[in-house]
C-alpha atoms as a PDB file:
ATOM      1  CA  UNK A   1       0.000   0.000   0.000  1.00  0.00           C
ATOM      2  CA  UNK A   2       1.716   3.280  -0.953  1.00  0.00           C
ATOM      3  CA  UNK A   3       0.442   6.753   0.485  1.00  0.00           C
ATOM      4  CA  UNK A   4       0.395   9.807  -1.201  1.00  0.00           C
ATOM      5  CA  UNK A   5       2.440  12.374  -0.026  1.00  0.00           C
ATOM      6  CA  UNK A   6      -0.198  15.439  -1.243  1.00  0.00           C
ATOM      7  CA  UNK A   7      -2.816  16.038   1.361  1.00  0.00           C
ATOM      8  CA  UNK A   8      -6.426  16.099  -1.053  1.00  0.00           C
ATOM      9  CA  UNK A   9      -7.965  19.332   0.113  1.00  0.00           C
ATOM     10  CA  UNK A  10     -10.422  18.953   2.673  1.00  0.00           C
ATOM     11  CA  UNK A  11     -14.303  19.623   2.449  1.00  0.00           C
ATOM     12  CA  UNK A  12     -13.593  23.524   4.083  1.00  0.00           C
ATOM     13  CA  UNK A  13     -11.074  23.714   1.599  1.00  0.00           C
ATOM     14  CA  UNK A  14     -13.000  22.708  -1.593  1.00  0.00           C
ATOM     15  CA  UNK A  15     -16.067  24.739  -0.230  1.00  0.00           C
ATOM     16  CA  UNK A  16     -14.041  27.841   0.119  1.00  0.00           C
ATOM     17  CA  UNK A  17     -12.775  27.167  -3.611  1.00  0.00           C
ATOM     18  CA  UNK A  18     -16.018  26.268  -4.927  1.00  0.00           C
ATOM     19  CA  UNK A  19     -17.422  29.799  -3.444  1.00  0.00           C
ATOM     20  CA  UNK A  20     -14.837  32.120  -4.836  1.00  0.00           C
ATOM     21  CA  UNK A  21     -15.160  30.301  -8.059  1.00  0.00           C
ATOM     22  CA  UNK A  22     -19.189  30.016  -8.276  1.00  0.00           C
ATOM     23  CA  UNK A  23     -19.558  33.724  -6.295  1.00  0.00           C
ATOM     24  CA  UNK A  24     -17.116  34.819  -9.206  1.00  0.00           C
ATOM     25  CA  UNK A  25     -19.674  33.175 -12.180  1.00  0.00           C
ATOM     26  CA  UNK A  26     -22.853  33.757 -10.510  1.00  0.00           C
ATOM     27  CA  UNK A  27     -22.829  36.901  -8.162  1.00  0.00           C
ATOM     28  CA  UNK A  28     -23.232  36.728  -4.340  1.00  0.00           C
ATOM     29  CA  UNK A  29     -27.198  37.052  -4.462  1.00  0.00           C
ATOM     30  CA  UNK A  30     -27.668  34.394  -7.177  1.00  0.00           C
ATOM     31  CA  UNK A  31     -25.486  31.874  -5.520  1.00  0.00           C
ATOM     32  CA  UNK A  32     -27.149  28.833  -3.100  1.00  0.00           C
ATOM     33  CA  UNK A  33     -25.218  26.745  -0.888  1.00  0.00           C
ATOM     34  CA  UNK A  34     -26.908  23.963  -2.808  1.00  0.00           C
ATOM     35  CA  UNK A  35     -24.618  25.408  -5.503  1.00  0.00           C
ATOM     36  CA  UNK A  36     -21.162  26.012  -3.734  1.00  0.00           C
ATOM     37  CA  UNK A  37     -22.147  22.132  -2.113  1.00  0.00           C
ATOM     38  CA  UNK A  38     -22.274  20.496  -5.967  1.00  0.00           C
ATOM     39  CA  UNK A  39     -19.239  22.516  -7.176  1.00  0.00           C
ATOM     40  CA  UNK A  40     -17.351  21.291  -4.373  1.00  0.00           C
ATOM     41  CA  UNK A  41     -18.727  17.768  -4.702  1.00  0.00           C
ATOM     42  CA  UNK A  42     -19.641  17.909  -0.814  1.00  0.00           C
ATOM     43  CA  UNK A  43     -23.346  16.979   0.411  1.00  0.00           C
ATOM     44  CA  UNK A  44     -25.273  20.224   1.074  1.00  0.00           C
ATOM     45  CA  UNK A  45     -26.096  19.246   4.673  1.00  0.00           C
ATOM     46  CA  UNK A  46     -22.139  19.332   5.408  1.00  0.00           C
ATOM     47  CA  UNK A  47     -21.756  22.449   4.626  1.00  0.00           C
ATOM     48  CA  UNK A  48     -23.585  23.639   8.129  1.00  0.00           C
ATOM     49  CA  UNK A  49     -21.136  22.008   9.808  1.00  0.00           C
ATOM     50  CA  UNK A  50     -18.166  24.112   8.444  1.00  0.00           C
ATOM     51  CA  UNK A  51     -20.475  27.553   7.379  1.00  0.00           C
ATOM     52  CA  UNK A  52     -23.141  28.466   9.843  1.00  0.00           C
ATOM     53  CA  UNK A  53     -24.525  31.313   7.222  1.00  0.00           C
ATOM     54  CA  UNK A  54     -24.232  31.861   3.893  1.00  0.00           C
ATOM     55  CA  UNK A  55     -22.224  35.175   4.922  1.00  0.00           C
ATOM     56  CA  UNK A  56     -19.595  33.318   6.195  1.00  0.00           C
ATOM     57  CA  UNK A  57     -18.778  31.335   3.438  1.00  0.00           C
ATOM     58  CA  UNK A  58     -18.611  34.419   1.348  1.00  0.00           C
ATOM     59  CA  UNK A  59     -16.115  35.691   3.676  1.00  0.00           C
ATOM     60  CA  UNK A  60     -14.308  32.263   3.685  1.00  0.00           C
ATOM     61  CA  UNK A  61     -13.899  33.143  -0.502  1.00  0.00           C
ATOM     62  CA  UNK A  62     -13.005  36.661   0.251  1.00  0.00           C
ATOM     63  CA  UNK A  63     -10.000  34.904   2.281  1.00  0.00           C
ATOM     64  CA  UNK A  64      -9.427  32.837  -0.500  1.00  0.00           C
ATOM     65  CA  UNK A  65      -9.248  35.505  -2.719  1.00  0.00           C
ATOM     66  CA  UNK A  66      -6.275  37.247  -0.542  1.00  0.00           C
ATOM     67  CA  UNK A  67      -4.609  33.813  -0.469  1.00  0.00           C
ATOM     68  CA  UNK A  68      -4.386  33.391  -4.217  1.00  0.00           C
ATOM     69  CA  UNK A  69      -3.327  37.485  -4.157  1.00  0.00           C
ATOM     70  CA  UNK A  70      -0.811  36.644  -1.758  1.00  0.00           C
ATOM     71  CA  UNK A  71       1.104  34.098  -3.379  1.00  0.00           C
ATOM     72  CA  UNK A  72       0.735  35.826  -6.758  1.00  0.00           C
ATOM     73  CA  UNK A  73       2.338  38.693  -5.351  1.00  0.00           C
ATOM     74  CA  UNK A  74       4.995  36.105  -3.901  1.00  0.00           C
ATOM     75  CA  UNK A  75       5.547  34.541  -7.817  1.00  0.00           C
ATOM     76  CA  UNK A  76       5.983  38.114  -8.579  1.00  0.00           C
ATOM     77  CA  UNK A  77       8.569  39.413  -5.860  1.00  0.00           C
ATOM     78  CA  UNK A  78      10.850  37.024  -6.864  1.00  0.00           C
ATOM     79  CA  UNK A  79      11.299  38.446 -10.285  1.00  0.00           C
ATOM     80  CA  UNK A  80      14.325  40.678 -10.188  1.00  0.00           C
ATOM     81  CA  UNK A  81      13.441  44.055 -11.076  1.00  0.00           C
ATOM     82  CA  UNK A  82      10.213  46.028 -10.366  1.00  0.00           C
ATOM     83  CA  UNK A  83       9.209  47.158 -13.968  1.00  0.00           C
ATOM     84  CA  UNK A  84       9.707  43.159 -14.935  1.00  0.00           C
ATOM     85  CA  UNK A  85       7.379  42.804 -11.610  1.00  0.00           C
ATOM     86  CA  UNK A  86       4.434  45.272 -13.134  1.00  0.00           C
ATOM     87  CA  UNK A  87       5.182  43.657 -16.787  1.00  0.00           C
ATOM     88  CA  UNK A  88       4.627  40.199 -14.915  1.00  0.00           C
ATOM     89  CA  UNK A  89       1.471  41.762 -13.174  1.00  0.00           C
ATOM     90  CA  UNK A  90      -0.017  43.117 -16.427  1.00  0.00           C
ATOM     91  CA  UNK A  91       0.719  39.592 -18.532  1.00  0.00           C
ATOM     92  CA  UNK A  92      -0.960  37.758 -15.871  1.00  0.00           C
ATOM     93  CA  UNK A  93      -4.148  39.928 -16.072  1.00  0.00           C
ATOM     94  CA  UNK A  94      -4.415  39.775 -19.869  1.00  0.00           C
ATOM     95  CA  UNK A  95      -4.313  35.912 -20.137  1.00  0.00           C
ATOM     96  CA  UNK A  96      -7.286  35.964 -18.034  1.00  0.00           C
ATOM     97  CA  UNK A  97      -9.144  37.999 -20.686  1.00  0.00           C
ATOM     98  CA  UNK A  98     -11.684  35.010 -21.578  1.00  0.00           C
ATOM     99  CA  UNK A  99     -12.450  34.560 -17.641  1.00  0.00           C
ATOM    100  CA  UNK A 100     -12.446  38.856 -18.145  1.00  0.00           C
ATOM    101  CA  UNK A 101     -14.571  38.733 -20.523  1.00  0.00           C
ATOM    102  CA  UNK A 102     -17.085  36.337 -19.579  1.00  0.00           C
ATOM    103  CA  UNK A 103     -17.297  37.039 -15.411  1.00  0.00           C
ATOM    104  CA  UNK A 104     -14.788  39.912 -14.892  1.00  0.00           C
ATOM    105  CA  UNK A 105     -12.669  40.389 -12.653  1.00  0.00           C
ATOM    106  CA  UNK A 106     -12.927  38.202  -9.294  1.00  0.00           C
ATOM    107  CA  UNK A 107     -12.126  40.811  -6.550  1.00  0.00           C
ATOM    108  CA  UNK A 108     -13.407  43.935  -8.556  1.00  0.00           C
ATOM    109  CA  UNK A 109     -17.138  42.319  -9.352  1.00  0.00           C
ATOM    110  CA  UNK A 110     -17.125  40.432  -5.834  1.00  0.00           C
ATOM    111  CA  UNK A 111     -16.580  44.365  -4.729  1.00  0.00           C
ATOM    112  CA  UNK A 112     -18.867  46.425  -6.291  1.00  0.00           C
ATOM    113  CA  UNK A 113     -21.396  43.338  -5.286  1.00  0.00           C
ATOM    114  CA  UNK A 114     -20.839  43.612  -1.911  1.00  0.00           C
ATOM    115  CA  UNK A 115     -20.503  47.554  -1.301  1.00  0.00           C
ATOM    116  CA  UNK A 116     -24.520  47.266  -1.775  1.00  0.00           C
ATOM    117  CA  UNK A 117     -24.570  45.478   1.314  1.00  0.00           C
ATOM    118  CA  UNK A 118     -23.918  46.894   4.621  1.00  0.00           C
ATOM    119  CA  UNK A 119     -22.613  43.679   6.471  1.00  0.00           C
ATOM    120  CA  UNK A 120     -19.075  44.946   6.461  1.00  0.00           C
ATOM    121  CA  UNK A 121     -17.733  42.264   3.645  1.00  0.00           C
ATOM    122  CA  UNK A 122     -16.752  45.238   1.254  1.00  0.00           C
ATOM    123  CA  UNK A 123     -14.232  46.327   3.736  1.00  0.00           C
ATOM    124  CA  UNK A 124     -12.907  43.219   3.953  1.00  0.00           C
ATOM    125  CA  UNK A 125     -12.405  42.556   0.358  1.00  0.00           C
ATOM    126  CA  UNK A 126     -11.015  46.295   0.274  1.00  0.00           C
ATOM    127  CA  UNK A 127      -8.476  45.145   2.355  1.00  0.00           C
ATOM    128  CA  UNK A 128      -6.944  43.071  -0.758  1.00  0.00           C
ATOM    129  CA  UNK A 129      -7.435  45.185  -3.186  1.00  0.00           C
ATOM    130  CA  UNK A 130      -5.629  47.769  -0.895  1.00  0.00           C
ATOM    131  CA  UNK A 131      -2.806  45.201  -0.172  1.00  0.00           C
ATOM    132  CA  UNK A 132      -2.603  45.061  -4.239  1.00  0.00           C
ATOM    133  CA  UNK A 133      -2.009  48.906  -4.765  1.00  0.00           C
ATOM    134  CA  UNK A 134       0.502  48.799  -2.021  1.00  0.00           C
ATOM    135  CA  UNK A 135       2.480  46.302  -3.807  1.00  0.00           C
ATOM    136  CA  UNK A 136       2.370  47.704  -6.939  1.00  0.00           C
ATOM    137  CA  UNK A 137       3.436  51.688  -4.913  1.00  0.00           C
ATOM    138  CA  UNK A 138       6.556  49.811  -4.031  1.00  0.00           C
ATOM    139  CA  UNK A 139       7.487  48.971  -6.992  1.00  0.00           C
ATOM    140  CA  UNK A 140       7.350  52.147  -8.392  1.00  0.00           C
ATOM    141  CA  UNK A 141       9.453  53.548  -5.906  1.00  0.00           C
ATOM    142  CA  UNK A 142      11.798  50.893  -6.375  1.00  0.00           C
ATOM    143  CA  UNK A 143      11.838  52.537 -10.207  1.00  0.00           C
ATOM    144  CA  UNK A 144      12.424  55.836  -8.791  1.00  0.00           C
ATOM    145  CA  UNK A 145       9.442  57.294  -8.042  1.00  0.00           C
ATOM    146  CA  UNK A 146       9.091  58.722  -4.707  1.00  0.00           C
ATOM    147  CA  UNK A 147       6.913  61.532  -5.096  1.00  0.00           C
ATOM    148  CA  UNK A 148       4.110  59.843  -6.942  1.00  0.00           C
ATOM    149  CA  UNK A 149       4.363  55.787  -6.003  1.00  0.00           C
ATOM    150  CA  UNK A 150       0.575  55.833  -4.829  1.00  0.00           C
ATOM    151  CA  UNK A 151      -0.727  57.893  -7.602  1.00  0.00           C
ATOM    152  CA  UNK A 152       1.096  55.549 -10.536  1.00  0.00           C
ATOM    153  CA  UNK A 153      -0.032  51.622  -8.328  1.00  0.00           C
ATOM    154  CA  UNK A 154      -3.816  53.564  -8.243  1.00  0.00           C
ATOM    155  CA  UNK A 155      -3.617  54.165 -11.925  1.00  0.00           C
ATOM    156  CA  UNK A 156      -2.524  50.662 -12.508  1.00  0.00           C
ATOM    157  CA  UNK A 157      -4.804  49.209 -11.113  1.00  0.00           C
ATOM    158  CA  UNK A 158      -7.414  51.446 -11.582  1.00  0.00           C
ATOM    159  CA  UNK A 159      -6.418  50.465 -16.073  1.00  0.00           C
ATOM    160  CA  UNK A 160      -7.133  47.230 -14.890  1.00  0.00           C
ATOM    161  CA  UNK A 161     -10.724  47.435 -13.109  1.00  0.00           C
ATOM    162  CA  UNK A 162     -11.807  49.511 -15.799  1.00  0.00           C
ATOM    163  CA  UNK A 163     -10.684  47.733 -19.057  1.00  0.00           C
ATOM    164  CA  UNK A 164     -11.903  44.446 -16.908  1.00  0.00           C
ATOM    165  CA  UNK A 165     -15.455  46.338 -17.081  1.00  0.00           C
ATOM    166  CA  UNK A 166     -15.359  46.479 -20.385  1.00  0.00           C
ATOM    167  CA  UNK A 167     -14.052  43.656 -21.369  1.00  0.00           C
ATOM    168  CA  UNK A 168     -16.927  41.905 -19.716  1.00  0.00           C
ATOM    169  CA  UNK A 169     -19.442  44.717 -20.667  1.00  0.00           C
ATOM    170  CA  UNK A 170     -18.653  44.156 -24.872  1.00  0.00           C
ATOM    171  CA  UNK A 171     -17.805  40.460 -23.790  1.00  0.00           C
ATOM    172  CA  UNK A 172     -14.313  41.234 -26.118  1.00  0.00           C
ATOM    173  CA  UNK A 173     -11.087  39.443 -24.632  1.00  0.00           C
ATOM    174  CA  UNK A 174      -9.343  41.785 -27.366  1.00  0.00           C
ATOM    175  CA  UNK A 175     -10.095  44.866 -25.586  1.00  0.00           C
ATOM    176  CA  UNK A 176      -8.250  43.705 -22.433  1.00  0.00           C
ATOM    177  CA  UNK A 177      -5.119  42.709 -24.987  1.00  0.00           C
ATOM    178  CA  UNK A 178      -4.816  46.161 -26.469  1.00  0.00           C
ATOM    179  CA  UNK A 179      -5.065  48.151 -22.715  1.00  0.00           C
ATOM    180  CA  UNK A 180      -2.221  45.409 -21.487  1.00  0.00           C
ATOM    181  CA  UNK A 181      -0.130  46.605 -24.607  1.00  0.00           C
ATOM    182  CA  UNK A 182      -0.938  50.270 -23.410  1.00  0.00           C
ATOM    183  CA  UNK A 183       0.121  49.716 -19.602  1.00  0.00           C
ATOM    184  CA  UNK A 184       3.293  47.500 -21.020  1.00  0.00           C
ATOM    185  CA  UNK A 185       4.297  50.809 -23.066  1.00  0.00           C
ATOM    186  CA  UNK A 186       3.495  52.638 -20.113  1.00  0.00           C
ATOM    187  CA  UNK A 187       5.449  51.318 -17.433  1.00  0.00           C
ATOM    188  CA  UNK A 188       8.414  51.138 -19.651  1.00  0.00           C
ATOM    189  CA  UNK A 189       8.170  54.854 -20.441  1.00  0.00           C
ATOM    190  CA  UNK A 190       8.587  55.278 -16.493  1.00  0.00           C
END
């Protein structure tokens, strides 16, 4: 008998995946548990016993969302300049320009969903999105620019929301492809 030396994710794990993926396709108000349950292939009655409220398995996906930021923003730190770190950033968002175009993007729809509600779970996903700006402020004062870091990581990432809204809006990958050209040109002219 031979044992595996990867762990298979447990049922909290594959529910918490399951709701940042199906919260991501469907919307917070159109997704059931029954739904998160099938997608993670774990009886709907289980999922009390990890998630007392619907709420908190949103806010399990929120975490999973930071988690998958995190260690993107790990990948990237190991890259050995900052303008190859932005470049990195930039390709990574344009080969998600089908999942763009089709859902958007995961943080930035899961946030303007949840800033109609006034349970507090927009402030939490803020806290990622801030944690994404900050990155991207140090590397641009790692290129030299001290006086105007924030202002250049809020314009980033501000490209990125935006041409993420349209890309799902006109449901054109393309569109996201031609504004990652753009911010490439633009952080090399920095």
């Amino acid at each position: 008998m031979t044992h595996s030396t990867a762990r298979e994710p447990g049922k909290r794990e594959r529910l918490t995946a399951a709701a940042a993926t199906v919260l991501h396709e469907q919307g917070v108000e159109k997704t059931t548990l029954a739904d998160i349950a099938r997608a993670a292939d774990v009886p709907v009655g289980n999922v009390y016993y990890y998630f007392k409220t619907k709420d908190e398995l949103v806010a399990a996906a929120i975490d999973t969302h930071g988690d998958t930021l995190r260690a993107l923003l790990a990948q990237l730190d190991a890259l050995p300049t900052p303008r190859q770190r932005l470049e990195a950033l930039v390709r990574g968002w344009v080969d998600q320009r089908d999942l763009a175009a089709r859902y958007g993007c995961p943080t930035g729809t899961l946030a303007s969903e949840l800033d109609k509600r006034a349970d507090g779970l927009d402030r939490k996903l803020a806290e990622h999105m801030r944690s994404l700006v900050d990155w991207a402020e140090r590397q641009f004062h790692e290129m030299g620019h001290q006086r105007d870091a924030r202002e250049l990581a809020v314009a980033l990432v501000a490209a990125y929301q935006g041409i993420s809204v349209l890309t799902n809006t006109f449901r054109e990958p393309e569109l996201m492809a031609t504004e990652g050209r753009r911010l490439q040109r633009w952080i090399n002219s920095l």
